[in-house]
N, C-alpha and C. Protein backbone atom coordinates (compact mmCIF):
# COMPACT_ATOMS: atom_id res chain seq x y z
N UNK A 1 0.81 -1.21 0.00
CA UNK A 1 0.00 0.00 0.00
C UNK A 1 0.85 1.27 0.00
N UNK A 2 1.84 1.56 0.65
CA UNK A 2 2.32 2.36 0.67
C UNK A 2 3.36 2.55 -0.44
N UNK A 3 4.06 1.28 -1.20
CA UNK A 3 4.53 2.05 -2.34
C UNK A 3 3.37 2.36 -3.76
N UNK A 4 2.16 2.11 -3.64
CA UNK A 4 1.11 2.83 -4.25
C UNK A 4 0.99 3.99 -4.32
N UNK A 5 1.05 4.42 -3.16
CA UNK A 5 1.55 6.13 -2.19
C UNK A 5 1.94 6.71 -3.17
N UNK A 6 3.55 6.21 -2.65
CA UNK A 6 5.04 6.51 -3.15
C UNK A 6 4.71 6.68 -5.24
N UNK A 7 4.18 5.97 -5.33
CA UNK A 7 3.99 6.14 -6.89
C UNK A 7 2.86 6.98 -7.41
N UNK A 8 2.41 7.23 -6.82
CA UNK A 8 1.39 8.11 -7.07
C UNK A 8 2.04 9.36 -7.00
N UNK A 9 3.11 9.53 -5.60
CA UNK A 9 2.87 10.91 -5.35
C UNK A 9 4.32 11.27 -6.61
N UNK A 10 5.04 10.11 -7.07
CA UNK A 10 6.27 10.50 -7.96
C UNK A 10 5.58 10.38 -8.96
N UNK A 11 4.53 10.22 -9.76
CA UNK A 11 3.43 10.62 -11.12
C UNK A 11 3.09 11.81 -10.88
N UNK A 12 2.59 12.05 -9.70
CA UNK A 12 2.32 13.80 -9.22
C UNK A 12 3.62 14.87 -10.03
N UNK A 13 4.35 14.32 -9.58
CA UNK A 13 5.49 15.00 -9.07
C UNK A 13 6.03 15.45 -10.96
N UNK A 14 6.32 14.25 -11.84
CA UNK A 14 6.84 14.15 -12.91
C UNK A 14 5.97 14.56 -13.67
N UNK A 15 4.57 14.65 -13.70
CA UNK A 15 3.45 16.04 -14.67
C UNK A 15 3.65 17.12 -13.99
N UNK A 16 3.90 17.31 -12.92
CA UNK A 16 3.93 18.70 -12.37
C UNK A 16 5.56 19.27 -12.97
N UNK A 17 6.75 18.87 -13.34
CA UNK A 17 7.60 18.88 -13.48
C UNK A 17 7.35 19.07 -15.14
N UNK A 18 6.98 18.41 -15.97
CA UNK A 18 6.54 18.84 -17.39
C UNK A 18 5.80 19.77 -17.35
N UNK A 19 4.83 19.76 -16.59
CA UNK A 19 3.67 20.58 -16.48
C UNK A 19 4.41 22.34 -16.65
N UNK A 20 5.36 22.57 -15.53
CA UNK A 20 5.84 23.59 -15.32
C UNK A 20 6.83 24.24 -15.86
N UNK A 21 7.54 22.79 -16.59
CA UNK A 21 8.49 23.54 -17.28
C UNK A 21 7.60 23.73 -18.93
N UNK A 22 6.81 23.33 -19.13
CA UNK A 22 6.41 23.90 -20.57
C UNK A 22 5.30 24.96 -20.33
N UNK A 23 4.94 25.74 -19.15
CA UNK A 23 4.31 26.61 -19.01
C UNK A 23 5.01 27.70 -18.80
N UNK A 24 5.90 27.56 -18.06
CA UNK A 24 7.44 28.61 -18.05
C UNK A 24 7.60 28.65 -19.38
N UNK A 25 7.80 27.90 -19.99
CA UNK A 25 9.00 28.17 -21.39
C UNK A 25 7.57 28.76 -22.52
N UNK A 26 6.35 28.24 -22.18
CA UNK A 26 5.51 28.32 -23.88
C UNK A 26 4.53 29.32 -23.01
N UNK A 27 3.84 29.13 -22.31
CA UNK A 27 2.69 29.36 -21.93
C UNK A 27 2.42 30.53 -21.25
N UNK A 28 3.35 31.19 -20.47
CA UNK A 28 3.11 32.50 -19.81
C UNK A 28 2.74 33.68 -19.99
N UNK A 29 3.15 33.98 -21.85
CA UNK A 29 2.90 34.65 -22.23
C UNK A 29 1.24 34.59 -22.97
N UNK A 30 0.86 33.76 -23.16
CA UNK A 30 -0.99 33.05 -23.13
C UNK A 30 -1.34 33.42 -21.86
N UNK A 31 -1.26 33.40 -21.10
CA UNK A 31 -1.88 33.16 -19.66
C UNK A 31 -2.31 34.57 -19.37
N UNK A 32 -1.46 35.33 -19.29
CA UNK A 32 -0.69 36.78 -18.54
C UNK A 32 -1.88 37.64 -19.62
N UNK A 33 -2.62 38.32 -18.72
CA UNK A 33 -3.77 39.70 -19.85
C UNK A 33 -3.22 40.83 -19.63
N UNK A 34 -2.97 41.31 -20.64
CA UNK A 34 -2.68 41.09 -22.11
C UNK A 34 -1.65 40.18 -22.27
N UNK A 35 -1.62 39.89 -23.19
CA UNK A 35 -0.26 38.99 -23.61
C UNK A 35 0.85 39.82 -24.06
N UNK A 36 1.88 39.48 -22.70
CA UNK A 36 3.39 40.23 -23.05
C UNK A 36 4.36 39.25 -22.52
N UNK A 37 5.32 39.68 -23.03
CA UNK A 37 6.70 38.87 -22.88
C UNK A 37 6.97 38.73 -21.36
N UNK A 38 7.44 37.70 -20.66
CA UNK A 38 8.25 37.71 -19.54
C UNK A 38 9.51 37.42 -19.74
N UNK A 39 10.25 38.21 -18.20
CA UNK A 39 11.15 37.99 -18.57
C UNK A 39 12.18 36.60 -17.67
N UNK A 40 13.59 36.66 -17.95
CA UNK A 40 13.58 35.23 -17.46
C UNK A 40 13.76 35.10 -15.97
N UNK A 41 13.85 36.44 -15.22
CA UNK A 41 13.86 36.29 -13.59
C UNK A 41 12.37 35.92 -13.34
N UNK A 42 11.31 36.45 -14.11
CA UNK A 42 9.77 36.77 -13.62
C UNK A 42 9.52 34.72 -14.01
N UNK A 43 9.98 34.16 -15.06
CA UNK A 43 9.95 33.16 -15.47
C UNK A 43 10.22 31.97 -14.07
N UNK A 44 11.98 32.32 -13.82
CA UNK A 44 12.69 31.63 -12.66
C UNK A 44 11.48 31.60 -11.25
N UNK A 45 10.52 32.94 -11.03
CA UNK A 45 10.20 33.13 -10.11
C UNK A 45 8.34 32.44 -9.82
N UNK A 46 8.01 32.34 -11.09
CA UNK A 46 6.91 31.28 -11.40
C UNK A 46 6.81 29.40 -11.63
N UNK A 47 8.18 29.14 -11.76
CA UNK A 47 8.66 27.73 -11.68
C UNK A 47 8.08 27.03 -10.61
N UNK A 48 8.54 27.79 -9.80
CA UNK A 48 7.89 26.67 -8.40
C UNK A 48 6.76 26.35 -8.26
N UNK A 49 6.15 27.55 -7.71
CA UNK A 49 4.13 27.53 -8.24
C UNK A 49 3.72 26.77 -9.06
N UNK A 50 4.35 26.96 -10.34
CA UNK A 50 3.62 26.26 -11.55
C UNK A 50 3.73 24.90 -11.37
N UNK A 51 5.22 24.28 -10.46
CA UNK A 51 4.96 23.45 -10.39
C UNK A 51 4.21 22.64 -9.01
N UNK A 52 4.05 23.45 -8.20
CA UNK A 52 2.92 23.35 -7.13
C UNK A 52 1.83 22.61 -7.33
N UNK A 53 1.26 23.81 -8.12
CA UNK A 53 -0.05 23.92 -8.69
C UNK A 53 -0.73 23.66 -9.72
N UNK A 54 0.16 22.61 -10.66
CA UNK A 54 0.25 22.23 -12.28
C UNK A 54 -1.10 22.31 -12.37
N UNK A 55 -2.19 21.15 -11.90
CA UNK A 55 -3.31 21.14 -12.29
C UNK A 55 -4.05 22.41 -12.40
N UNK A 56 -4.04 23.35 -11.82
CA UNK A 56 -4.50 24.55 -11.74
C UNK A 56 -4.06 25.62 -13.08
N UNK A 57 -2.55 25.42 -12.80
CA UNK A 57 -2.19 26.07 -13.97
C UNK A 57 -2.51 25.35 -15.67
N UNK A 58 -2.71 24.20 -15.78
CA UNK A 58 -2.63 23.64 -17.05
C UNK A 58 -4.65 24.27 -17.25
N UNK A 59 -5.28 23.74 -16.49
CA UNK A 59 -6.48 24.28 -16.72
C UNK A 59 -6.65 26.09 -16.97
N UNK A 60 -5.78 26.30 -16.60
CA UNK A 60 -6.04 28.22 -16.89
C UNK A 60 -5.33 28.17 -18.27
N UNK A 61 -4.57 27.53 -18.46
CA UNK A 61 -3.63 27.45 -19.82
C UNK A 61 -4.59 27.12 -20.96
N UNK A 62 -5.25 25.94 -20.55
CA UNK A 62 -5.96 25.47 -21.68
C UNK A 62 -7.53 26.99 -22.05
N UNK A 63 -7.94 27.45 -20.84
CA UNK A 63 -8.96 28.44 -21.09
C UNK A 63 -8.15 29.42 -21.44
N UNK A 64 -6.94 30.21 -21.65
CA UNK A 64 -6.91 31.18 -21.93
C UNK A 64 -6.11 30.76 -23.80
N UNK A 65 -5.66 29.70 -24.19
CA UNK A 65 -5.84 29.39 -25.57
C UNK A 65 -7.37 29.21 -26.31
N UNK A 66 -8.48 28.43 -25.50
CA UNK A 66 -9.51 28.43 -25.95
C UNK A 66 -10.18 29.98 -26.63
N UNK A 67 -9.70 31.19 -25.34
CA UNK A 67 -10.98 32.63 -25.88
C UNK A 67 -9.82 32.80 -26.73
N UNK A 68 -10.88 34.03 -27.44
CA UNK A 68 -10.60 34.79 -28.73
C UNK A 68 -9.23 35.64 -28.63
């Protein structure tokens, strides 16, 4: 049971880790209203969060490609 845990929480861990680094690198500038450039300290300083919070962030990602 517990390496079920353990694997779960390292699947967590390795989408949140894609998750964040392709929202840093592609996505910030989608996200951010209006859409402007960041730069790479503001980038460095959203890494963590993003990867915190992947699920959160991939769902705002996907609605702010969806509007016009």
């Amino acid at each position: 049971m517990p390496s079920a845990v353990l694997y779960a929480l390292a699947l967590y861990a390795a989408a949140g880790v894609v998750a964040a680094l392709a929202f840093v690198s592609v996505g910030v500038g989608q996200v951010v209203h209006p859409p402007m450039p960041a730069t790479l300290g503001a980038r460095l300083l959203w890494l963590p969060g993003a990867f915190a919070l992947w699920p959160y962030i991939v769902v705002r990602w996907w609605k702010a490609r969806s509007r016009p």
